[in-house]
C-alpha atoms as a PDB file:
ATOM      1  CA  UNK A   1     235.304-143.500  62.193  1.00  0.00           C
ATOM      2  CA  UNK A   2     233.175-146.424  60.735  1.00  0.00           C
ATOM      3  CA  UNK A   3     234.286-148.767  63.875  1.00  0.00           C
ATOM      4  CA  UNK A   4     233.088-146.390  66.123  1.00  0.00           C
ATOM      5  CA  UNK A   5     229.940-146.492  64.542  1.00  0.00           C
ATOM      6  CA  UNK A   6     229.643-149.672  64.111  1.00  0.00           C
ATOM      7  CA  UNK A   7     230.806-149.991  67.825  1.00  0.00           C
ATOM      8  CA  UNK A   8     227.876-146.984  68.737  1.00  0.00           C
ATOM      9  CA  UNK A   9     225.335-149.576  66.541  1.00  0.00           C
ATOM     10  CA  UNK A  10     225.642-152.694  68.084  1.00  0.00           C
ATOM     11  CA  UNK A  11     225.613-150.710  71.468  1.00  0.00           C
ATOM     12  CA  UNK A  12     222.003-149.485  70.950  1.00  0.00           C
ATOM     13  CA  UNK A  13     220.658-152.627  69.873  1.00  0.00           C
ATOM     14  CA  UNK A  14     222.183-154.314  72.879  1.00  0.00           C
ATOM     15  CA  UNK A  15     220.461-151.581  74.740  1.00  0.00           C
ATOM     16  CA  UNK A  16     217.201-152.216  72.860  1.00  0.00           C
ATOM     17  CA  UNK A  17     217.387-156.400  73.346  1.00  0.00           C
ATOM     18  CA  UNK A  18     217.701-155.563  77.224  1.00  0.00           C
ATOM     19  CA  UNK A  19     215.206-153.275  76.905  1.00  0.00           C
ATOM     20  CA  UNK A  20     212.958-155.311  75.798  1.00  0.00           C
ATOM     21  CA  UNK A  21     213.850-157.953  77.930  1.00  0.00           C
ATOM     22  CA  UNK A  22     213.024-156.049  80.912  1.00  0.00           C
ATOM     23  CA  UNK A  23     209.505-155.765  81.903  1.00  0.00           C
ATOM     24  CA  UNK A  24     208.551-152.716  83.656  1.00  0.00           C
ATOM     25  CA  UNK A  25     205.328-152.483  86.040  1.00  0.00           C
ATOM     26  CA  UNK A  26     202.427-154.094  85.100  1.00  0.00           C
ATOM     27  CA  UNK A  27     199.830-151.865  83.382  1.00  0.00           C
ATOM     28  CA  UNK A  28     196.748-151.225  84.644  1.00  0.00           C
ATOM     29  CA  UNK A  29     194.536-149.644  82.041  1.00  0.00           C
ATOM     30  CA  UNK A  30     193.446-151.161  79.225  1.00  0.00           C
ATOM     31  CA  UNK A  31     191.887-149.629  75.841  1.00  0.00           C
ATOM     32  CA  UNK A  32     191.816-146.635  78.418  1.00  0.00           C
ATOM     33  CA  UNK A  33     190.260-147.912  81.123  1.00  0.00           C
ATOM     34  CA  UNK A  34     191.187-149.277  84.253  1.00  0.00           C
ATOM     35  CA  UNK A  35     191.526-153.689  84.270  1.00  0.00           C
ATOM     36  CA  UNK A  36     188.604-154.815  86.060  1.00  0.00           C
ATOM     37  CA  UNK A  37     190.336-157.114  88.103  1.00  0.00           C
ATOM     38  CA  UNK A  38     193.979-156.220  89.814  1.00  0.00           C
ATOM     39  CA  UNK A  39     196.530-158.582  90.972  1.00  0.00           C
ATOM     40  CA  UNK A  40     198.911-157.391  93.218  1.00  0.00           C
ATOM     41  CA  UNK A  41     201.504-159.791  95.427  1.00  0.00           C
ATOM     42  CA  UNK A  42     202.934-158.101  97.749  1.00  0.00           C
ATOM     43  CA  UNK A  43     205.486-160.418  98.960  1.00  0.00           C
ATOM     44  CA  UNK A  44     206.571-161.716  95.392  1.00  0.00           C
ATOM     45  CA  UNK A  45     209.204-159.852  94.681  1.00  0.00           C
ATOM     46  CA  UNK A  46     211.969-157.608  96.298  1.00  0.00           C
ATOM     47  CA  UNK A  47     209.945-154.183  96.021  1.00  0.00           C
ATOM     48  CA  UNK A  48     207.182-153.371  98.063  1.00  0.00           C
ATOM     49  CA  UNK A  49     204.069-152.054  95.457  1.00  0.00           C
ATOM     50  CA  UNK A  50     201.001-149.772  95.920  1.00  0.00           C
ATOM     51  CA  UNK A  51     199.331-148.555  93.629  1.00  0.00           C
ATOM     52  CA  UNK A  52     196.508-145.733  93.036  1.00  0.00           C
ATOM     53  CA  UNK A  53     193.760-144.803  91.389  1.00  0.00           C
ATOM     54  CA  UNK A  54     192.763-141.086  91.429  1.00  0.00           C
ATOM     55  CA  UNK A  55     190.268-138.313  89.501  1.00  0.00           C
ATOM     56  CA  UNK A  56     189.333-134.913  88.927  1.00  0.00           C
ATOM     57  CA  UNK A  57     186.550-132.373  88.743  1.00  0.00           C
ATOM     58  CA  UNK A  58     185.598-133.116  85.144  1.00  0.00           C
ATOM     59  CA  UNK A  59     184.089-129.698  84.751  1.00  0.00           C
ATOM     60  CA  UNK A  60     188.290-128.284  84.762  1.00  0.00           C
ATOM     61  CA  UNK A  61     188.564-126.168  81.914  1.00  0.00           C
ATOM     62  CA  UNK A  62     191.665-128.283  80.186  1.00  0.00           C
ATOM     63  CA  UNK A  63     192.610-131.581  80.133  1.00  0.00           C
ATOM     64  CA  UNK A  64     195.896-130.738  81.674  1.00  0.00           C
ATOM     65  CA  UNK A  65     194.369-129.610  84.951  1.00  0.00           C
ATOM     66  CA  UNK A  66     192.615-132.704  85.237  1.00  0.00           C
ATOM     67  CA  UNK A  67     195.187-135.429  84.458  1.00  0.00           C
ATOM     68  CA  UNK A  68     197.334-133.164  87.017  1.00  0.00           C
ATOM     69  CA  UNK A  69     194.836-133.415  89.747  1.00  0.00           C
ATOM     70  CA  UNK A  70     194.297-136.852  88.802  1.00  0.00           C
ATOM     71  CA  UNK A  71     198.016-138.004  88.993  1.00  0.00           C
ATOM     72  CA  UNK A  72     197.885-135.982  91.976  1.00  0.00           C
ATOM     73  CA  UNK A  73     195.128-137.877  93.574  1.00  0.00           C
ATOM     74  CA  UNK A  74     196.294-141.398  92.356  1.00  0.00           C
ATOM     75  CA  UNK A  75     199.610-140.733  94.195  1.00  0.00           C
ATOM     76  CA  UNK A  76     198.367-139.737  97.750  1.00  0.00           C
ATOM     77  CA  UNK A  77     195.919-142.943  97.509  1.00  0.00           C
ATOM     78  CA  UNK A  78     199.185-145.259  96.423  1.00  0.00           C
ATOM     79  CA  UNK A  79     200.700-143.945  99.249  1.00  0.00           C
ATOM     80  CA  UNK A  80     197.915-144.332 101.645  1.00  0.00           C
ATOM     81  CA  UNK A  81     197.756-148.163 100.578  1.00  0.00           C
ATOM     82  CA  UNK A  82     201.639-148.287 100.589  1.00  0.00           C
ATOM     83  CA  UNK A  83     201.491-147.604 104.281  1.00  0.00           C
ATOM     84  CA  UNK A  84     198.492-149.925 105.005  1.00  0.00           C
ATOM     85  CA  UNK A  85     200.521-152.845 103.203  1.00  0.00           C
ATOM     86  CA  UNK A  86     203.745-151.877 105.226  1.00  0.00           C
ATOM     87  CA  UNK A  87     202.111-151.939 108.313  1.00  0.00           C
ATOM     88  CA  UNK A  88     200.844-155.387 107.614  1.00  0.00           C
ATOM     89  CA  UNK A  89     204.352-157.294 106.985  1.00  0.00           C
ATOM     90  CA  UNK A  90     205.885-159.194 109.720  1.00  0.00           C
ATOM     91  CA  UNK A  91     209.111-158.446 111.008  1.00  0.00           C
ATOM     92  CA  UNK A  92     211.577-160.600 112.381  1.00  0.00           C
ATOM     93  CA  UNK A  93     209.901-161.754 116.065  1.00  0.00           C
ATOM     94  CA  UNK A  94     206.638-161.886 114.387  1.00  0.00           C
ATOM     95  CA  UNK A  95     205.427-159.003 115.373  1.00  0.00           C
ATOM     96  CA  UNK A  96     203.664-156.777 112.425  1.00  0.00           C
ATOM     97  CA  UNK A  97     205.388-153.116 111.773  1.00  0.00           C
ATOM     98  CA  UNK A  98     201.795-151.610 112.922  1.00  0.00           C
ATOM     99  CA  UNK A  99     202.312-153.386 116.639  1.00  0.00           C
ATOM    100  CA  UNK A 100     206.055-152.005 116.135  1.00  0.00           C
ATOM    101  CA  UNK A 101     205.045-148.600 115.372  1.00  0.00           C
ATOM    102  CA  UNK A 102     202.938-148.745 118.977  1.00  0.00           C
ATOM    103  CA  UNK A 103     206.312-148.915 121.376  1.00  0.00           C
ATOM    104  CA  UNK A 104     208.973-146.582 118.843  1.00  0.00           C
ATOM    105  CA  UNK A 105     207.762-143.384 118.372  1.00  0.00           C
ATOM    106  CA  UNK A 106     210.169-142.758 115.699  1.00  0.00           C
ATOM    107  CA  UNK A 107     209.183-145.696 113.464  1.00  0.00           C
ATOM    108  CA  UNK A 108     206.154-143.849 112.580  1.00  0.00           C
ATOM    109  CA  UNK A 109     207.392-140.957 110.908  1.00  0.00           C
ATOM    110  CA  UNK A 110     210.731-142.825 109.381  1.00  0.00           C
ATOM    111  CA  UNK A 111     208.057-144.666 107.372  1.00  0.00           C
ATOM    112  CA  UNK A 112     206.239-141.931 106.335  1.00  0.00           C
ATOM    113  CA  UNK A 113     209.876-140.329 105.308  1.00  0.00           C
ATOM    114  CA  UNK A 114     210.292-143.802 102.902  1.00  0.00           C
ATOM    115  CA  UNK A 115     207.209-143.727 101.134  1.00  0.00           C
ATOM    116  CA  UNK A 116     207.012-139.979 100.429  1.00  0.00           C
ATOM    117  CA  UNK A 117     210.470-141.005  98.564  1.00  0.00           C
ATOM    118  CA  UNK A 118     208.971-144.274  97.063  1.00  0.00           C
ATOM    119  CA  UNK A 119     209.802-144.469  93.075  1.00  0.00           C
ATOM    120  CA  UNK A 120     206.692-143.734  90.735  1.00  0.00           C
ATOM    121  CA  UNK A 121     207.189-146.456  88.166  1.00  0.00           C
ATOM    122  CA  UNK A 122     204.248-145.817  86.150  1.00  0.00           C
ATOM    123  CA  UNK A 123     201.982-143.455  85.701  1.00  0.00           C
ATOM    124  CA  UNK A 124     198.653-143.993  83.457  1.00  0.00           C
ATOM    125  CA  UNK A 125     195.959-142.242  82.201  1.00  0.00           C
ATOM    126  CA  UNK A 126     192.228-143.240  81.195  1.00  0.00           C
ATOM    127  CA  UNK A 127     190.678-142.178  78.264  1.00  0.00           C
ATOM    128  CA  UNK A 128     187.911-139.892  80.344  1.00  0.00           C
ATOM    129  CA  UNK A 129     191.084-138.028  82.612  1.00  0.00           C
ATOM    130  CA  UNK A 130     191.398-140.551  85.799  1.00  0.00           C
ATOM    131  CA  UNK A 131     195.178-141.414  86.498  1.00  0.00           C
ATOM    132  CA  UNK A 132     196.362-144.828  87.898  1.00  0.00           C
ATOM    133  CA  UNK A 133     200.192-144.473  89.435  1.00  0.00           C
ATOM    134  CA  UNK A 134     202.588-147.599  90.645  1.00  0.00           C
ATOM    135  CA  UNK A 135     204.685-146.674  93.314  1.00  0.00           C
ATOM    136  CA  UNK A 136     207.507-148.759  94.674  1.00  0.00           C
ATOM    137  CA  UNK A 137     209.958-148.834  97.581  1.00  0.00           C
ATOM    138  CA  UNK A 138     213.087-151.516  97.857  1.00  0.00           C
ATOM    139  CA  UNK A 139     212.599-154.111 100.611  1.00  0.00           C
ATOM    140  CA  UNK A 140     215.859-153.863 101.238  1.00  0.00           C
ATOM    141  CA  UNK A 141     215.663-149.727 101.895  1.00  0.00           C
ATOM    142  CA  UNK A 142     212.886-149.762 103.823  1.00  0.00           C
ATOM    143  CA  UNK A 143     214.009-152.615 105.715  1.00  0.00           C
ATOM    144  CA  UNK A 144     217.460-150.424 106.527  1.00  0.00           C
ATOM    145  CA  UNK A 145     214.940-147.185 106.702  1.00  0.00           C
ATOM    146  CA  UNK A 146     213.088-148.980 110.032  1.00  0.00           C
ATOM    147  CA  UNK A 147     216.257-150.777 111.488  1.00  0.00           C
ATOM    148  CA  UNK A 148     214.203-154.183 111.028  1.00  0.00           C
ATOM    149  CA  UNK A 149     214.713-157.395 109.419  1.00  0.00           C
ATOM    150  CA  UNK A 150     211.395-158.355 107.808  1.00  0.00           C
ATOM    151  CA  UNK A 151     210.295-162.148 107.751  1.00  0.00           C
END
């Protein structure tokens, strides 16, 4: 009994060490509000990123209604800016996915399928009720989502 938990022991703190090791999204708010500056690199790394920033009605009775229509908000703008990077990249031929999108009619909506899917890898909340989201799609899945080969 004492080896397995030993064994369960050093398990968790390996779990912790890679925890830690791992960074996760970058945040965005800071002492609850949002950075005044944000990076984002679009092409330096294997995901691509969007991210949005969204807000309510402050007048919403509870603060639960308005972080909800926030988050809500934040997400449809991340998405909106997903789609405006995506159609932006190059694919292989140099062309740009928008100019792609204008001979297959079906590119169009298999995009829209991908980023309605995208991961939400962070979700943040100002101190006065605003929400800022991350959102995230694999190169790799979109890339296999549109039948291209990006540059």
């Amino acid at each position: 009994m004492k080896n397995h938990r030993k064994a369960a022991t050093v398990a968790a703190l390996i779990l912790a060490a890679l925890a830690a090791a791992c960074h996760g999204p970058q945040s965005r708010v800071k002492k609850g509000q949002v950075e005044p500056v944000i990076n984002q690199d679009p092409n330096g790394s294997n995901y691509i990123e969007s991210i949005g920033i969204g807000a309510s009605d402050p007048t919403l009775p509870t603060d639960t209604q308005r972080k909800s229509l926030a988050r809500d908000a934040a997400i449809v703008k991340a998405q909106f800016e997903m789609l405006s990077m995506i159609k932006g990249v190059k694919i292989t031929g140099g062309v740009t996915v928008s100019r792609a999108m204008e001979t297959d009619s079906t590119l169009e909506s298999r995009i829209e399928e991908v980023i309605r899917g995208a991961e939400i890898v962070k979700t943040e909340f100002t101190s006065d009720n605003g929400c800022v989201v991350t959102l995230r799609i694999p190169k790799k899945r979109l890339e296999k989502m549109m039948g291209v080969k990006f540059e």
